[in-house]
C-alpha atoms as a PDB file:
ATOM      1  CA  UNK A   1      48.398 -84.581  -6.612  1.00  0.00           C
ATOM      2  CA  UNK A   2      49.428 -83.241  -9.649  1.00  0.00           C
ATOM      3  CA  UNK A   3      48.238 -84.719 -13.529  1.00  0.00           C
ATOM      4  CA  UNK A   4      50.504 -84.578 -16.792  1.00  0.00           C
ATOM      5  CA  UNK A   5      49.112 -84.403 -19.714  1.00  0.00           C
ATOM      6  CA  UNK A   6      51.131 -85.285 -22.525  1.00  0.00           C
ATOM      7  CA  UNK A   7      50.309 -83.166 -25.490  1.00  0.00           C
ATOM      8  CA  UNK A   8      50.665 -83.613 -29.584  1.00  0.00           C
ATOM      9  CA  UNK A   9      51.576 -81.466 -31.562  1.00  0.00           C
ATOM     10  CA  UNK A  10      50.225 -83.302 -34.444  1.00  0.00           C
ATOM     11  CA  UNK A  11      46.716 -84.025 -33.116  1.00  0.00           C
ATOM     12  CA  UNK A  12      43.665 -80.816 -32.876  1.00  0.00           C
ATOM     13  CA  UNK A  13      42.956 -81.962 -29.122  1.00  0.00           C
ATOM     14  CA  UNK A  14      40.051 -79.608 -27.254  1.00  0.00           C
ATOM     15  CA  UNK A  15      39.907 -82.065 -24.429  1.00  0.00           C
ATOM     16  CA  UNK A  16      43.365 -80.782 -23.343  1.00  0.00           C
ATOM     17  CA  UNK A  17      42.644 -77.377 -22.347  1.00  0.00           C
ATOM     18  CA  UNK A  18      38.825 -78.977 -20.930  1.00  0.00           C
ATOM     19  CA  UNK A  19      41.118 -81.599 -18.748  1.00  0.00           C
ATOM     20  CA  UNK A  20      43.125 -78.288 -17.136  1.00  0.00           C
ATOM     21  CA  UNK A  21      40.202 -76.385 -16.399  1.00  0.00           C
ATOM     22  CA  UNK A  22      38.393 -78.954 -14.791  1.00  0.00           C
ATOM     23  CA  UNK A  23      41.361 -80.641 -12.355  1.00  0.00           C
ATOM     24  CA  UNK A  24      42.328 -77.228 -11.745  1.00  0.00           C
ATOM     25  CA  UNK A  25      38.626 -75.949 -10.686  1.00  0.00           C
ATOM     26  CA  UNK A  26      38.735 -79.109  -8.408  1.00  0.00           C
ATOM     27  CA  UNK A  27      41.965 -78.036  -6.872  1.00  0.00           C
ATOM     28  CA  UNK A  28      44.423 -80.584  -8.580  1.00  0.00           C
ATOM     29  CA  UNK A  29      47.687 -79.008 -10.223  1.00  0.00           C
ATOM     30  CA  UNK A  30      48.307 -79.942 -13.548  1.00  0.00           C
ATOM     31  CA  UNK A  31      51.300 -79.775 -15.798  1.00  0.00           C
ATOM     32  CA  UNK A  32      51.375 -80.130 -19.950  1.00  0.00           C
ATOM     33  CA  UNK A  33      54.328 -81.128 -22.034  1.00  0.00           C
ATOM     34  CA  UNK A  34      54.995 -82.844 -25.501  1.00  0.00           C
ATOM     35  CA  UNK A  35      57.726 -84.904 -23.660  1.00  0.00           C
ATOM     36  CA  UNK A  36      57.180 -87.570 -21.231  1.00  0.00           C
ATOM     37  CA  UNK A  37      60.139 -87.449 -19.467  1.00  0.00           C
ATOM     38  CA  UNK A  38      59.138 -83.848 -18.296  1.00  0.00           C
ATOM     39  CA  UNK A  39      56.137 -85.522 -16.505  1.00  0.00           C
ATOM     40  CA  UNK A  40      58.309 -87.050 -14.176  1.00  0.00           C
ATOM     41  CA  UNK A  41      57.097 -85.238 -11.109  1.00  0.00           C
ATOM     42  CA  UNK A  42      53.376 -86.070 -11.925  1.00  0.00           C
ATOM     43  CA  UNK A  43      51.606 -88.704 -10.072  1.00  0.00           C
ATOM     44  CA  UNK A  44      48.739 -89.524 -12.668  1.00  0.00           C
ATOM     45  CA  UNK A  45      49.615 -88.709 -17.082  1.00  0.00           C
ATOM     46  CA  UNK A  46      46.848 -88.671 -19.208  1.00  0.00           C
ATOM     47  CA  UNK A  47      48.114 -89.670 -23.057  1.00  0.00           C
ATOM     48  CA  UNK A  48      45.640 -89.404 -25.807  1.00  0.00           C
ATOM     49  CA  UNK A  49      46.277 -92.388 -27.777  1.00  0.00           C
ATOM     50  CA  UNK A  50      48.096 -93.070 -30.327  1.00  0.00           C
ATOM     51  CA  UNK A  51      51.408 -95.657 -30.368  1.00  0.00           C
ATOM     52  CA  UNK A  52      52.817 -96.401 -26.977  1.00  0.00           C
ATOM     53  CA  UNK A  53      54.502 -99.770 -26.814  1.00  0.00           C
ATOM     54  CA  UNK A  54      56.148 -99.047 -23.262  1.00  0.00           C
ATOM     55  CA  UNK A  55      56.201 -96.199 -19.931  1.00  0.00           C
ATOM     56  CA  UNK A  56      58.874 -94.345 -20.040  1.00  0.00           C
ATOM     57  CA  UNK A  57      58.150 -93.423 -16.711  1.00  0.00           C
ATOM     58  CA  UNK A  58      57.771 -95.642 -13.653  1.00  0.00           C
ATOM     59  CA  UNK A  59      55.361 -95.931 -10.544  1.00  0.00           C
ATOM     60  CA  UNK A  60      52.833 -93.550 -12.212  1.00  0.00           C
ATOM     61  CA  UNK A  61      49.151 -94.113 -12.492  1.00  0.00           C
ATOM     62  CA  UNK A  62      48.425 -93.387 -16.253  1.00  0.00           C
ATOM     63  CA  UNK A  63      45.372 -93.035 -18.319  1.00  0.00           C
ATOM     64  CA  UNK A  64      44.658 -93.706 -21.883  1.00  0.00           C
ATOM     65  CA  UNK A  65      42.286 -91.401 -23.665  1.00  0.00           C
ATOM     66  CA  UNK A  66      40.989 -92.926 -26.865  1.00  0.00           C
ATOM     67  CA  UNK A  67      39.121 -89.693 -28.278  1.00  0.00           C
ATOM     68  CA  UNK A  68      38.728 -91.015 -32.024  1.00  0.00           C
ATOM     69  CA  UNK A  69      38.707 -93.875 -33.302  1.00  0.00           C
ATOM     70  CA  UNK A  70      42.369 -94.041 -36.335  1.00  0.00           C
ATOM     71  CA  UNK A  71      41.771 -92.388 -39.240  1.00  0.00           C
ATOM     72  CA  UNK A  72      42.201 -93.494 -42.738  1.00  0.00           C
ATOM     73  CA  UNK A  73      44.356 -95.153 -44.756  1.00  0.00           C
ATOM     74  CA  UNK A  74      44.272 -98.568 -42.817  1.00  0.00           C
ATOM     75  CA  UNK A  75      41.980 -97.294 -40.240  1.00  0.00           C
ATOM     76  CA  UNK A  76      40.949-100.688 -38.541  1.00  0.00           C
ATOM     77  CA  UNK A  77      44.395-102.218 -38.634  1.00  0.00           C
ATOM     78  CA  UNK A  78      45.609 -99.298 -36.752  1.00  0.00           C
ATOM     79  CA  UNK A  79      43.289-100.138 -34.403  1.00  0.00           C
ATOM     80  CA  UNK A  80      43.669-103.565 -33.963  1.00  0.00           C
ATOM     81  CA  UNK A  81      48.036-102.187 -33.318  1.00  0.00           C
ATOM     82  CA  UNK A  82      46.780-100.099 -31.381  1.00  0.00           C
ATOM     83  CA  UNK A  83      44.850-102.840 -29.134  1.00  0.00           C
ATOM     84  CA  UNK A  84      47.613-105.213 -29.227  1.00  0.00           C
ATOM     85  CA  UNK A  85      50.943-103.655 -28.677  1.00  0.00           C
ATOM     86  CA  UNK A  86      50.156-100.983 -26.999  1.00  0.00           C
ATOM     87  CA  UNK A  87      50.808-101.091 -22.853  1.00  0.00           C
ATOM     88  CA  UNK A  88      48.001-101.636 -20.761  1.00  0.00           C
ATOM     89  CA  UNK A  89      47.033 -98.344 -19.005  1.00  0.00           C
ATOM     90  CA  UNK A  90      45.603 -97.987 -15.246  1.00  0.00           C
ATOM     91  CA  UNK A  91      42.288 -96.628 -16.924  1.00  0.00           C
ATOM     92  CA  UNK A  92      40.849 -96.083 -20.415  1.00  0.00           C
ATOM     93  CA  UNK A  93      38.703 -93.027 -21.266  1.00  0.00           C
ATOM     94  CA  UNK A  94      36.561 -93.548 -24.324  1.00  0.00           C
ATOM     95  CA  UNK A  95      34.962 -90.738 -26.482  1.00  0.00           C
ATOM     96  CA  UNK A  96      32.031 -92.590 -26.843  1.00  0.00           C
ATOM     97  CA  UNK A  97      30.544 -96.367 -26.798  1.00  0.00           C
ATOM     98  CA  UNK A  98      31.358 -96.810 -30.017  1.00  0.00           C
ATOM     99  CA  UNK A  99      34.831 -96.125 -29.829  1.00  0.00           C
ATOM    100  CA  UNK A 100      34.685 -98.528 -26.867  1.00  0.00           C
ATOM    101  CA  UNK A 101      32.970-101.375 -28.362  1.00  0.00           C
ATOM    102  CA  UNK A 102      35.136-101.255 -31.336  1.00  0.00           C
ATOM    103  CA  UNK A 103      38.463-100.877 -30.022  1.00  0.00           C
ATOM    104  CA  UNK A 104      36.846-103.997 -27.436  1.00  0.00           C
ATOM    105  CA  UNK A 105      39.268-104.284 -24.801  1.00  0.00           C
ATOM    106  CA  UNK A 106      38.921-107.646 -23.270  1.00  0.00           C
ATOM    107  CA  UNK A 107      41.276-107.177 -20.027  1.00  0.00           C
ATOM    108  CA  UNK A 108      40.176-105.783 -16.613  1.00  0.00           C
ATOM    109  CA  UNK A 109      41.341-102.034 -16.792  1.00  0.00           C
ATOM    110  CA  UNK A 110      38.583-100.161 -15.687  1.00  0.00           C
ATOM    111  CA  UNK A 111      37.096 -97.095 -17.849  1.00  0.00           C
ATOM    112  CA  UNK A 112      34.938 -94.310 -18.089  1.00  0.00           C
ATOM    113  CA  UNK A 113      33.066 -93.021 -21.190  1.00  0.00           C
ATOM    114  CA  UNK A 114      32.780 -88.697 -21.276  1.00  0.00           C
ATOM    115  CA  UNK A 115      31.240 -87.818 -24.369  1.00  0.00           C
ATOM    116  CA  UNK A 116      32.776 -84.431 -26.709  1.00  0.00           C
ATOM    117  CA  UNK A 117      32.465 -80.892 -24.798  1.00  0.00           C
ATOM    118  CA  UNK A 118      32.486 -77.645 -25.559  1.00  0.00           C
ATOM    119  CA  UNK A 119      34.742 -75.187 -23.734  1.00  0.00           C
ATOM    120  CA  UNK A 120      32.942 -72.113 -22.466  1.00  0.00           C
ATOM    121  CA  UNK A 121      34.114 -69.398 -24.719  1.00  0.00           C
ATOM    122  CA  UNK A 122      31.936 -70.651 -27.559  1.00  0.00           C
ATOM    123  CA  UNK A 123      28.463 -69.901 -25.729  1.00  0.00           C
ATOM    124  CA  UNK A 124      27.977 -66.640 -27.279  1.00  0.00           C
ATOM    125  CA  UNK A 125      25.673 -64.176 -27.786  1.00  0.00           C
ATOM    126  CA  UNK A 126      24.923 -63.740 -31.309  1.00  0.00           C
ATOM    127  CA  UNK A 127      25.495 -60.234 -33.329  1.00  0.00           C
ATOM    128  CA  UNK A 128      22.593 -58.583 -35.560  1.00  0.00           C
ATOM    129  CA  UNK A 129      25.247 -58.413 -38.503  1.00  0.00           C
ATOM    130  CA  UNK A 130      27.969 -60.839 -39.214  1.00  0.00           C
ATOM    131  CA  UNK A 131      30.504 -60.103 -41.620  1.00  0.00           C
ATOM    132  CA  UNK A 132      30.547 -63.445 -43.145  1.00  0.00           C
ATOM    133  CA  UNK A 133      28.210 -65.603 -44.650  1.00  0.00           C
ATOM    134  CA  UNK A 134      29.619 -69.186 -43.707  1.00  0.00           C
ATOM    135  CA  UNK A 135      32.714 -70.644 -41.492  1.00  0.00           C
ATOM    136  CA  UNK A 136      34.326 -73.258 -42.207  1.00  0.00           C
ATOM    137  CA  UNK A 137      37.269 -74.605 -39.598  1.00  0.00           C
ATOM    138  CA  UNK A 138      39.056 -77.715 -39.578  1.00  0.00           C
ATOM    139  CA  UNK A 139      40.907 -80.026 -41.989  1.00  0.00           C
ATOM    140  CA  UNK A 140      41.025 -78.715 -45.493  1.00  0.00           C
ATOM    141  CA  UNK A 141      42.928 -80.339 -48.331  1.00  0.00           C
ATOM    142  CA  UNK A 142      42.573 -83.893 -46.561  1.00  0.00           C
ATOM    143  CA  UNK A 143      38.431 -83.271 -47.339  1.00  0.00           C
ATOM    144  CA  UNK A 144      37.547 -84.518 -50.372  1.00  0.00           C
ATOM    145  CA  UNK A 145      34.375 -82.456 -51.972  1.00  0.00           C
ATOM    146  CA  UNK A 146      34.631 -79.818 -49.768  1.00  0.00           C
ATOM    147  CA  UNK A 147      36.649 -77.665 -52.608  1.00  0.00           C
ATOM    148  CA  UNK A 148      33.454 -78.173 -54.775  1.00  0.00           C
ATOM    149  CA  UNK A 149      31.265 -76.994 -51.353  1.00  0.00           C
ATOM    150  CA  UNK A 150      33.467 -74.099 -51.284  1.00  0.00           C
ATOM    151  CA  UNK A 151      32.497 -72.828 -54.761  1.00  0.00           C
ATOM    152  CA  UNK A 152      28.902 -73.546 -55.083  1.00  0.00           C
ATOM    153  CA  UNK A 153      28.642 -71.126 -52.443  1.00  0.00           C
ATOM    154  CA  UNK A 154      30.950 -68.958 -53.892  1.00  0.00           C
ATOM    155  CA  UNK A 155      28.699 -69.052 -56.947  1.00  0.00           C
ATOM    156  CA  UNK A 156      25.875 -67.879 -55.101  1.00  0.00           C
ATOM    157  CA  UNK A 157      27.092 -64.754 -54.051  1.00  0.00           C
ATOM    158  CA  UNK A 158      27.859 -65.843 -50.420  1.00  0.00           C
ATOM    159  CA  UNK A 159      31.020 -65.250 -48.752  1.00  0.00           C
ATOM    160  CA  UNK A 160      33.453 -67.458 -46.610  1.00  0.00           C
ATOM    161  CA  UNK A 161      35.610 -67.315 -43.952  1.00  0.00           C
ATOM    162  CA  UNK A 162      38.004 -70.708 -43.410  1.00  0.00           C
ATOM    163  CA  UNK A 163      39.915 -71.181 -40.882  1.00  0.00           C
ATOM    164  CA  UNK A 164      42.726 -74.183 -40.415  1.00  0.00           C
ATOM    165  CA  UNK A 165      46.226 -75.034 -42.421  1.00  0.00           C
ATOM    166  CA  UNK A 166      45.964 -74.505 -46.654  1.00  0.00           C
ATOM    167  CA  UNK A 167      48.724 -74.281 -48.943  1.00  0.00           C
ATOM    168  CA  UNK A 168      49.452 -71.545 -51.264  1.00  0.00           C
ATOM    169  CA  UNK A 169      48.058 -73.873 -54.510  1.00  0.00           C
ATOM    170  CA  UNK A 170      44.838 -74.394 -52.922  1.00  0.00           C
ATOM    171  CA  UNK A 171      44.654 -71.039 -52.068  1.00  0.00           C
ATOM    172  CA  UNK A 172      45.192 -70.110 -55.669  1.00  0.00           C
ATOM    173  CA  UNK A 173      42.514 -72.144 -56.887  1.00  0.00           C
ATOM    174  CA  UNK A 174      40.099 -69.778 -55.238  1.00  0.00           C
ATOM    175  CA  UNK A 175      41.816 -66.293 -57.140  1.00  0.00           C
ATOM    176  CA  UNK A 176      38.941 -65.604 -58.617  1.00  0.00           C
ATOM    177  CA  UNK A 177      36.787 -65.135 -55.870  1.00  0.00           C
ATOM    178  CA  UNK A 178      37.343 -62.385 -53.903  1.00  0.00           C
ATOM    179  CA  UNK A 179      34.639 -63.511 -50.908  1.00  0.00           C
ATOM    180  CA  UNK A 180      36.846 -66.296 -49.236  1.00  0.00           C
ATOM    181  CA  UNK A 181      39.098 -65.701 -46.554  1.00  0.00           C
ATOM    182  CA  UNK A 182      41.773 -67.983 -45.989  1.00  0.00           C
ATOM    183  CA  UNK A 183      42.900 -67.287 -42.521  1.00  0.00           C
ATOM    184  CA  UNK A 184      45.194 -69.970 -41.368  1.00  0.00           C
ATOM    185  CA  UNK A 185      45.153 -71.715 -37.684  1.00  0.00           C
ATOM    186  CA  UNK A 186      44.465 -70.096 -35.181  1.00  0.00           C
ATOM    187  CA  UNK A 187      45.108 -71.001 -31.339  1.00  0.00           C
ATOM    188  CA  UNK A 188      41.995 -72.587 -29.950  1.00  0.00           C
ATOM    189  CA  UNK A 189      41.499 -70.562 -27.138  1.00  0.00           C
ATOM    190  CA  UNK A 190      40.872 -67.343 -29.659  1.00  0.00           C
ATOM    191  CA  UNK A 191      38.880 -69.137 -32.064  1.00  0.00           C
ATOM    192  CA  UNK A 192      35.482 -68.825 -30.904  1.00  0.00           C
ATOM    193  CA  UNK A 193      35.684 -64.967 -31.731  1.00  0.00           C
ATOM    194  CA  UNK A 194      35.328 -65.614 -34.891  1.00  0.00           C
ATOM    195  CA  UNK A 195      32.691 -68.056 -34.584  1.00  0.00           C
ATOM    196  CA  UNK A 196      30.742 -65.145 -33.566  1.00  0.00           C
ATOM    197  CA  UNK A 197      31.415 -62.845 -36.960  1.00  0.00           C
ATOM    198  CA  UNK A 198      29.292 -65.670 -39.044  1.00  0.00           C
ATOM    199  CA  UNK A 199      26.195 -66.409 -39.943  1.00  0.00           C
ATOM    200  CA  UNK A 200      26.344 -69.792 -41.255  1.00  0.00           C
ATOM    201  CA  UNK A 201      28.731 -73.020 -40.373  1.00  0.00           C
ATOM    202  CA  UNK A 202      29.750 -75.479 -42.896  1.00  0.00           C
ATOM    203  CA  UNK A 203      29.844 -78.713 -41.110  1.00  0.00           C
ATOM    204  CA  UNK A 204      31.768 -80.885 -43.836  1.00  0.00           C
ATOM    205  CA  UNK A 205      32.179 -84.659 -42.549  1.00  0.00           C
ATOM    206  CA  UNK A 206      34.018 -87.104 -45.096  1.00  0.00           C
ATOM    207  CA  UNK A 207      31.777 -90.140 -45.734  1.00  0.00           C
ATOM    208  CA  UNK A 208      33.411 -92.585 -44.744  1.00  0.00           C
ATOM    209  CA  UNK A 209      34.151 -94.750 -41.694  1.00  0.00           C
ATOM    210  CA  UNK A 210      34.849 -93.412 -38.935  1.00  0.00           C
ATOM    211  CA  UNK A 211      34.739 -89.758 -39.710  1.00  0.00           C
ATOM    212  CA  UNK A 212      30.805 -90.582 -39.984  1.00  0.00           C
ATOM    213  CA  UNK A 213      30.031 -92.370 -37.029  1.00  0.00           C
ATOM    214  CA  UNK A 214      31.825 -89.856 -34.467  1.00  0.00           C
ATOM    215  CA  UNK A 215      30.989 -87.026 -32.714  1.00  0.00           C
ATOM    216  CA  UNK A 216      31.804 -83.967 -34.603  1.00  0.00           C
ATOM    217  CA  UNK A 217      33.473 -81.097 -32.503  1.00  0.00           C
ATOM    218  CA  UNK A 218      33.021 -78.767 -35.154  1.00  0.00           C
ATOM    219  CA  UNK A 219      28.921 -79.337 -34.984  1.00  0.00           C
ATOM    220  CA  UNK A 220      29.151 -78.974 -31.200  1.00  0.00           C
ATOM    221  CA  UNK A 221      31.099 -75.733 -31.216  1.00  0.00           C
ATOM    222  CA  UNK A 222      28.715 -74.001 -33.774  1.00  0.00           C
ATOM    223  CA  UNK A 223      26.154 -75.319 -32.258  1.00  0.00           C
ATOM    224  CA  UNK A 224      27.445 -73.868 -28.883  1.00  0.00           C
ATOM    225  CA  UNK A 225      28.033 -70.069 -30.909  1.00  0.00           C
ATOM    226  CA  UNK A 226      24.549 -70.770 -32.354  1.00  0.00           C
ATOM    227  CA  UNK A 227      25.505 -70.880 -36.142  1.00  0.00           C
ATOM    228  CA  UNK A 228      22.757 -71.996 -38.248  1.00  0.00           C
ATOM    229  CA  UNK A 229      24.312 -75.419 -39.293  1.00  0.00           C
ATOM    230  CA  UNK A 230      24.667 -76.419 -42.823  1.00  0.00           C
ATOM    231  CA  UNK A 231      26.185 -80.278 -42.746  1.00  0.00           C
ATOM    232  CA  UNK A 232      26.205 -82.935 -44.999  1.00  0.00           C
ATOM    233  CA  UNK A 233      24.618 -86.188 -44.557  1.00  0.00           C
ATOM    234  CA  UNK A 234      26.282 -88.560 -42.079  1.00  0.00           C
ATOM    235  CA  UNK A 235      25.299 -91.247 -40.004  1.00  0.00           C
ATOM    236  CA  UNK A 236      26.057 -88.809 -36.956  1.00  0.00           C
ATOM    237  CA  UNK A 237      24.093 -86.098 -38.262  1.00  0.00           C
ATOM    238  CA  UNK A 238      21.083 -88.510 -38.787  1.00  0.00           C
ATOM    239  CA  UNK A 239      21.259 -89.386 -35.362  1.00  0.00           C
ATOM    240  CA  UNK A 240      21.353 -86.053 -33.832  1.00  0.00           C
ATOM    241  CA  UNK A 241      18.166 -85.553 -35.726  1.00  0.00           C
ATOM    242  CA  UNK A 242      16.794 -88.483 -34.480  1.00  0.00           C
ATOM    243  CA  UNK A 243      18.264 -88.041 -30.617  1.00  0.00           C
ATOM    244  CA  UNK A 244      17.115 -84.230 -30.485  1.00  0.00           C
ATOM    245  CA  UNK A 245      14.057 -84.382 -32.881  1.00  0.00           C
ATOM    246  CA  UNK A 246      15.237 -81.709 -35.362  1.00  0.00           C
ATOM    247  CA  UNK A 247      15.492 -81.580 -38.308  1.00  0.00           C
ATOM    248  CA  UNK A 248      18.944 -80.739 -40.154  1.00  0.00           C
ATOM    249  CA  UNK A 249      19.645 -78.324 -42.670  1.00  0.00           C
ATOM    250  CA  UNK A 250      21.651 -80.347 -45.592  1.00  0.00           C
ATOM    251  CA  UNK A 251      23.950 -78.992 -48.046  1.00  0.00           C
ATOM    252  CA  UNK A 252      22.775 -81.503 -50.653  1.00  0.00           C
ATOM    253  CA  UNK A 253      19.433 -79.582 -50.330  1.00  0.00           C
ATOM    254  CA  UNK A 254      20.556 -76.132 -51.234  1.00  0.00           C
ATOM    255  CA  UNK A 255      20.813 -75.277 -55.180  1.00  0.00           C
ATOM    256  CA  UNK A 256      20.053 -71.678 -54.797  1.00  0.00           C
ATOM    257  CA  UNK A 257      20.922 -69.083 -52.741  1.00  0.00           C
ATOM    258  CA  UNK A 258      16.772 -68.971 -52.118  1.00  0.00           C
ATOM    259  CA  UNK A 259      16.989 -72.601 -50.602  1.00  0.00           C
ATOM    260  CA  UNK A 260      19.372 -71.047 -48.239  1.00  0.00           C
ATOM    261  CA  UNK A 261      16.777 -68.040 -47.163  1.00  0.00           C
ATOM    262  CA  UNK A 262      14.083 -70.691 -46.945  1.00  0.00           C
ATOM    263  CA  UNK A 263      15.942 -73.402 -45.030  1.00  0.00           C
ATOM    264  CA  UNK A 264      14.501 -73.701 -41.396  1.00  0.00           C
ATOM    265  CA  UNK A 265      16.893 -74.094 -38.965  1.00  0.00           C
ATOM    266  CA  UNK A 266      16.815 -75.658 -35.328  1.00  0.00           C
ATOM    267  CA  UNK A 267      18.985 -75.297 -32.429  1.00  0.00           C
ATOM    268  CA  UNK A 268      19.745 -77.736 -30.044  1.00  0.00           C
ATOM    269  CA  UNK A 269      20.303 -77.264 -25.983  1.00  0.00           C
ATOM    270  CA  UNK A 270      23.845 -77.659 -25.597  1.00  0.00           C
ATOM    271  CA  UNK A 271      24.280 -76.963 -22.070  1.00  0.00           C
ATOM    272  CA  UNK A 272      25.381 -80.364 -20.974  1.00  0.00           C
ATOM    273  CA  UNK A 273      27.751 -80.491 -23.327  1.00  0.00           C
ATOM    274  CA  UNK A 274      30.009 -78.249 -21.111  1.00  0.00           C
ATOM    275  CA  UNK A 275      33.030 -79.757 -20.900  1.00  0.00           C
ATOM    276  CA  UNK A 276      32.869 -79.142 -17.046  1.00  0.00           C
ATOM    277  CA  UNK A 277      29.500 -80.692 -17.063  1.00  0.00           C
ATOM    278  CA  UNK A 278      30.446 -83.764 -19.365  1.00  0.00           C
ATOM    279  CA  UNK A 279      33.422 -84.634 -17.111  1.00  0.00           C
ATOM    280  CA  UNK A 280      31.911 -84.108 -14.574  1.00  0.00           C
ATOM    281  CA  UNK A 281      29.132 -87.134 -15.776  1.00  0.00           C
ATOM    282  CA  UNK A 282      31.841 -89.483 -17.021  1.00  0.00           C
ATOM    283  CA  UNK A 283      33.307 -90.136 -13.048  1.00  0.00           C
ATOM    284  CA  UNK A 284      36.832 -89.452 -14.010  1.00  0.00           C
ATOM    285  CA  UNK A 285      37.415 -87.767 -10.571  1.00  0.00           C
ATOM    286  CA  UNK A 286      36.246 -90.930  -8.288  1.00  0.00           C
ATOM    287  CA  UNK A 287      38.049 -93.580 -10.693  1.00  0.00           C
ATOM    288  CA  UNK A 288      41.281 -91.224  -9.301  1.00  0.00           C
ATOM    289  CA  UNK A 289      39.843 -91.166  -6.199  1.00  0.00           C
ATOM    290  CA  UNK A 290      40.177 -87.379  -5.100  1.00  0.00           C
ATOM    291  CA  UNK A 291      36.060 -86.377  -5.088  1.00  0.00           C
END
């Protein structure tokens, strides 16, 4: 047996490299490509969804994986496209309930729910001395208020390392200050390293629907590394609070860089978040009929 996975360039997609690891640890071959048509020796193609009004390949078992939910503008009509036009699928993965509930497929395709992993690299040790105060990864420009984030903490004397794609302008708007880093992407396999070279994670989620009601990879990964978590407040961060009885760190609560010293914060045990672990849980393997 051997699964496709068909890749996007356009998309940050963890649960690619998670998918290899774990068909490959249970003995299935598996072959990526951002074409279709080069999955034409595969016998099962996984496609993380987005548009796909027809196969381009025939006699192939193939499985949609709806990881997120579409993102703004016009997120629910997407959606709704999404549900109509697109082909039906010989099984649906689904991030989460929500996203299955919502996107409330009424036909008889069978599915599985995994939840968000975390690859292995990111459960690391943690240093004595970092050489950064905060880390911020992800989307940048597209995050309104996290510019003004970005400066308080400037202000205060703190220094940060980002990581993901910035123009030159809105690099320039942070001349002054000679404590940020700008570093760019970075390939995902590499990126935990320098999870491990910072203190503090920023966990900015825009809120708004449905960047606020969905897992958040980035809290999972620096939760992983151990980063003493700094987020805003969500819906999804008030229910981690209330699933794990913790309570958050917020940046809304820090004014000074003593609020920061003070702040209290709590791990959470993210060992079944493994990606092996959590695919393991969702049944993918007997829905393909190969455990």
């Amino acid at each position: 047996m051997i699964v496709g996975i068909l890749s996007n360039k356009k998309s940050y997609l963890p649960e690619i490299i998670a998918y290899k690891n774990y068909f490959i640890e249970n003995n299935i071959k598996v072959k990526i490509s951002d074409q279709e048509l080069s999955l034409k020796n595969c016998d099962i193609i996984i496609i993380f969804c987005g548009f796909f009004l027809k196969k381009k390949l025939k006699n192939k078992f193939y499985i949609h994986d709806y990881s997120s939910l579409s993102t703004p503008p016009l997120c629910k009509v997407k959606d709704l496209i999404k549900k109509h036009f697109n082909y039906k699928p010989d099984l649906r993965i689904f991030n989460s309930k929500l996203i299955k509930n919502l996107m409330n497929y009424n036909d008889k395709v069978p599915c599985v729910i995994r939840s968000q992993g975390v690859l292995k690299n990111f459960f690391q040790k943690r240093p004595k001395k970092f050489s950064y105060d905060f880390l911020y990864t992800g989307s940048i420009e597209a995050r309104k208020g996290l510019e003004k984030i970005f400066f308080k903490y400037l202000k205060l004397g703190f220094s940060i390392l980002v990581i993901g794609n910035v123009s030159n302008s809105y690099k320039m708007r942070f001349s002054n200050f000679a404590k940020i880093k700008f570093l760019g992407p970075k390939k995902y396999i590499q990126i935990h390293k320098y999870y491990k070279i910072c203190k503090h994670g920023l966990n900015y989620i825009p809120d708004e629907f449905p960047y606020n009601a969905q897992y958040s990879t980035k809290f999972l990964e620096y939760s992983a590394s151990k980063l003493n978590i700094i987020s805003n407040k969500t819906v999804f961060m008030k229910e981690i609070s209330k699933k794990y009885k913790i309570k958050n760190v917020y940046d809304e609560d820090i004014h000074t860089a003593q609020d920061l010293k003070n702040a209290q914060f709590q791990h959470i045990n993210m060992l079944n978040y493994q990606w092996n672990v959590v695919l393991q849980k969702s049944g993918i393997l007997k829905k393909l009929c190969v455990e």
